[in-house]
Protein backbone atom coordinates (compact mmCIF):
# COMPACT_ATOMS: atom_id res chain seq x y z
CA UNK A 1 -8.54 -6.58 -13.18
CA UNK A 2 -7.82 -4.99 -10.07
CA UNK A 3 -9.26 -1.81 -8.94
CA UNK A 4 -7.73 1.79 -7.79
CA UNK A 5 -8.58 2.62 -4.10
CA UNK A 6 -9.94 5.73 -3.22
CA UNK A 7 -7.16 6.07 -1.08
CA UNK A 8 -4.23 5.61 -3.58
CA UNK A 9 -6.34 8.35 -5.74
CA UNK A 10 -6.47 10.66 -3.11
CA UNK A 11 -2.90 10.55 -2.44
CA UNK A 12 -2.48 11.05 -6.46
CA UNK A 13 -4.05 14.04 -6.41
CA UNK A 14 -2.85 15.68 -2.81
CA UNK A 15 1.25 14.70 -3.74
CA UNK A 16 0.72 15.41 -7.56
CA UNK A 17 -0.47 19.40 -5.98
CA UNK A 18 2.04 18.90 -3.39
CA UNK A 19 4.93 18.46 -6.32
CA UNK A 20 3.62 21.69 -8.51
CA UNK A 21 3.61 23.60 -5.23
CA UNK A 22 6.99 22.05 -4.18
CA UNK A 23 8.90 23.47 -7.33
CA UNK A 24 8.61 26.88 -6.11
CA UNK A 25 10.02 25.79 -2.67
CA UNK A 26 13.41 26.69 -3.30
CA UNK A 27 13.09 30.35 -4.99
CA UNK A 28 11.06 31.26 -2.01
CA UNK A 29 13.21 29.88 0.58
CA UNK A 30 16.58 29.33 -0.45
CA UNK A 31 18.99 27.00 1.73
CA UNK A 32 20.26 23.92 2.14
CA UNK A 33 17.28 21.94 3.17
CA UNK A 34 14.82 22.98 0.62
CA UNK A 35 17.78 22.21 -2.30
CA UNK A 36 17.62 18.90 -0.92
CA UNK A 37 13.95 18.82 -1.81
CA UNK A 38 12.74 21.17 -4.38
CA UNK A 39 14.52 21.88 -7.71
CA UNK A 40 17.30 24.18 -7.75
CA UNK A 41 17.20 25.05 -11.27
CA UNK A 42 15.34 24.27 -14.43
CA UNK A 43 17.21 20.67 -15.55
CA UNK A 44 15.39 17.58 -16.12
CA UNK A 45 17.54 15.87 -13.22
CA UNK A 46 16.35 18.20 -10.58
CA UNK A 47 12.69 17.81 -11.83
CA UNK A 48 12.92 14.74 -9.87
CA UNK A 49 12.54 16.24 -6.38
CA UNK A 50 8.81 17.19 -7.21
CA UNK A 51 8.05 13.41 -8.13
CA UNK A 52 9.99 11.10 -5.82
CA UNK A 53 9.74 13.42 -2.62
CA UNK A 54 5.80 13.63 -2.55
CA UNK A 55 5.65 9.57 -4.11
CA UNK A 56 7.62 8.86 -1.15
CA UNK A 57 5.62 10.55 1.18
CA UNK A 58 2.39 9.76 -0.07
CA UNK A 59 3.12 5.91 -0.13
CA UNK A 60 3.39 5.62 3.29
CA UNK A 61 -0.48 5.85 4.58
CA UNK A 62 -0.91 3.58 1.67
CA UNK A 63 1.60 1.05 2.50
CA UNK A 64 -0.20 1.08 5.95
CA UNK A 65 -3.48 0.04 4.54
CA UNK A 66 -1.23 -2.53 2.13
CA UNK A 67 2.00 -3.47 3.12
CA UNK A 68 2.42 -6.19 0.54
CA UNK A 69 2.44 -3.52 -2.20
CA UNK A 70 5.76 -1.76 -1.43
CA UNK A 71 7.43 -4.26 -3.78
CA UNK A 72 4.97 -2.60 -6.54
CA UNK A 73 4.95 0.60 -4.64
CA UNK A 74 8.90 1.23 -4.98
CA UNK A 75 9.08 -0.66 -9.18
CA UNK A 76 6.10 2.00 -10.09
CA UNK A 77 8.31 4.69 -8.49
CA UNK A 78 11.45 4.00 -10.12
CA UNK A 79 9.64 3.45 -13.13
CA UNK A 80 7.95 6.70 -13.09
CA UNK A 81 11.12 8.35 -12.58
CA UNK A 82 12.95 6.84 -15.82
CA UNK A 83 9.89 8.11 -17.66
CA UNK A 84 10.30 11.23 -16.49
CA UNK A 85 13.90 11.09 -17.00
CA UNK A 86 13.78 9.62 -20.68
CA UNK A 87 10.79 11.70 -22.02
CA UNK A 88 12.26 14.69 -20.70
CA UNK A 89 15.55 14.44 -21.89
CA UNK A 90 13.94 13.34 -25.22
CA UNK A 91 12.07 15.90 -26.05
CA UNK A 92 13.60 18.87 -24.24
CA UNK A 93 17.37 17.52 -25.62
CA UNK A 94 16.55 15.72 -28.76
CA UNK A 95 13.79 17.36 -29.95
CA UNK A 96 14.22 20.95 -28.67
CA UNK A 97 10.94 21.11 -27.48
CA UNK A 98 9.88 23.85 -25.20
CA UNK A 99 6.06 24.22 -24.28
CA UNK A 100 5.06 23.67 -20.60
CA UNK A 101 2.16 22.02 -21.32
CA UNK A 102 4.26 19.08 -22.32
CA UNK A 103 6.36 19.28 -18.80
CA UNK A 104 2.59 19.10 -16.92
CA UNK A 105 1.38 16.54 -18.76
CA UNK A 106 4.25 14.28 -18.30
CA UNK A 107 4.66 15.36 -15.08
CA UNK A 108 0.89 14.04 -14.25
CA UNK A 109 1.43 11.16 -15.99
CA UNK A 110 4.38 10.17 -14.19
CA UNK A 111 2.44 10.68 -10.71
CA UNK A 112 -0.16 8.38 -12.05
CA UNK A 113 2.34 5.65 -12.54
CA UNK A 114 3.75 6.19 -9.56
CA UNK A 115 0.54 5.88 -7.43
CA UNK A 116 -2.11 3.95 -9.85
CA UNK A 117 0.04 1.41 -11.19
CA UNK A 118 0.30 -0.73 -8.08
CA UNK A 119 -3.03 -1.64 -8.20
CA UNK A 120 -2.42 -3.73 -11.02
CA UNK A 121 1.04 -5.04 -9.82
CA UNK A 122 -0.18 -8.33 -7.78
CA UNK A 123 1.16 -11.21 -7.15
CA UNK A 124 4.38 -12.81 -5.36
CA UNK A 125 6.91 -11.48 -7.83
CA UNK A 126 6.49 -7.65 -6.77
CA UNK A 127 6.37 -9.37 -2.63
CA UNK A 128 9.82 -11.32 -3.42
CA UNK A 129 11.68 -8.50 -5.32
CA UNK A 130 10.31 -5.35 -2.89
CA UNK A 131 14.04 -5.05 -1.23
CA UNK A 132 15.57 -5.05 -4.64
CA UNK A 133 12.99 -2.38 -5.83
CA UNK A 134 13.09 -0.30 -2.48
CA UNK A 135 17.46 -0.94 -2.32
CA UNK A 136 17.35 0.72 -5.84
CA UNK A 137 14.54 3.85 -4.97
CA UNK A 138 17.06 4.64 -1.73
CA UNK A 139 19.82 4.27 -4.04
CA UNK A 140 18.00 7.25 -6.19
CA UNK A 141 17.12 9.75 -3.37
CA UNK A 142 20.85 9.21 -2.25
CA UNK A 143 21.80 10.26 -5.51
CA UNK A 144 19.35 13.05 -5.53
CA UNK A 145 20.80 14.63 -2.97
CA UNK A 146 24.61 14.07 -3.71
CA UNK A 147 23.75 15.64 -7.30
CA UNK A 148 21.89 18.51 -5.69
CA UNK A 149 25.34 19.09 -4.51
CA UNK A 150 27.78 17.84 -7.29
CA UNK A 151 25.79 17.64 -10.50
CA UNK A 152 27.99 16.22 -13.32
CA UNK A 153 28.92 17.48 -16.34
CA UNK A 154 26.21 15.79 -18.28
CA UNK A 155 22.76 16.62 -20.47
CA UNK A 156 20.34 15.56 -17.67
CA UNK A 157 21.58 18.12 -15.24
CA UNK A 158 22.03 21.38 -17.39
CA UNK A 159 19.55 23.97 -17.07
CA UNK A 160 17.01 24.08 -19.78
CA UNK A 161 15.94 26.96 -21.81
CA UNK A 162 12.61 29.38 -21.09
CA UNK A 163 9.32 26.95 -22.03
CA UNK A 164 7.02 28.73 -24.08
């Protein structure tokens, strides 16, 4: 079994407090730049920015020290984002559930996919598939920032209620 770096849990923690502080971005400053990266309003969709932006970021000094793990790297990401994504929509649109505690938790979990999971993601098949994996992450910040712009019509991008 393979075993987490100190580095890959030191970028955990620094982008996981980079994301919390990150959601607040856009209420302080408002304008185009920051609604690229920090959430615009209280939807599942633009929850997003405070997960892929700071996974993104903190990858790179690890994909220095590893540069066969991108493959892994960019799966855990997406990955982490469809659980953030499904949960979300699960239990704030299915279930009407409200509490914040649930939105950190996930949110923390997520991050932990996103930067422990790799470690355990070895061999040639992550190596071979890494442009696939890194076509489809580009694909999602391309769409991040077209919806920032022109969210549809759907579930995903609505605002959510007040969280308890």
């Amino acid at each position: 079994m393979s075993r987490i770096s100190k580095a890959a849990l030191l970028a955990f923690a620094v982008a996981t407090l980079a994301g919390s502080c990150l959601h607040f971005v856009y209420a302080l400053f408002p304008n185009g730049l920051t609604a690229v990266l920090a959430p615009v309003n209280e939807s599942i969709w633009e929850h997003l920015k405070i997960l892929v932006w700071p996974c993104v970021l903190g990858a790179v000094p690890l994909l220095r020290r590893e540069p066969d793990g991108l493959g892994a790297r960019a799966f855990s990401l997406l990955l982490a984002a469809g659980l953030m994504l499904a949960a979300g929509w699960l239990y704030h649109g299915v279930l009407d559930g409200r509490a914040l505690l649930f939105d950190v938790v996930l949110y923390v979990l997520c991050m932990g996919v996103c930067f422990l999971l790799p470690a355990f993601l070895r061999g040639s098949f992550w190596r071979e598939k890494a442009r696939l994996w890194c076509g489809l992450v580009l694909a999602l910040m391309v769409l991040m920032v077209v919806f920032t712009w022109l969210p549809p019509d759907a579930a995903l991008f609505h605002e959510l209620p007040k969280t308890d």
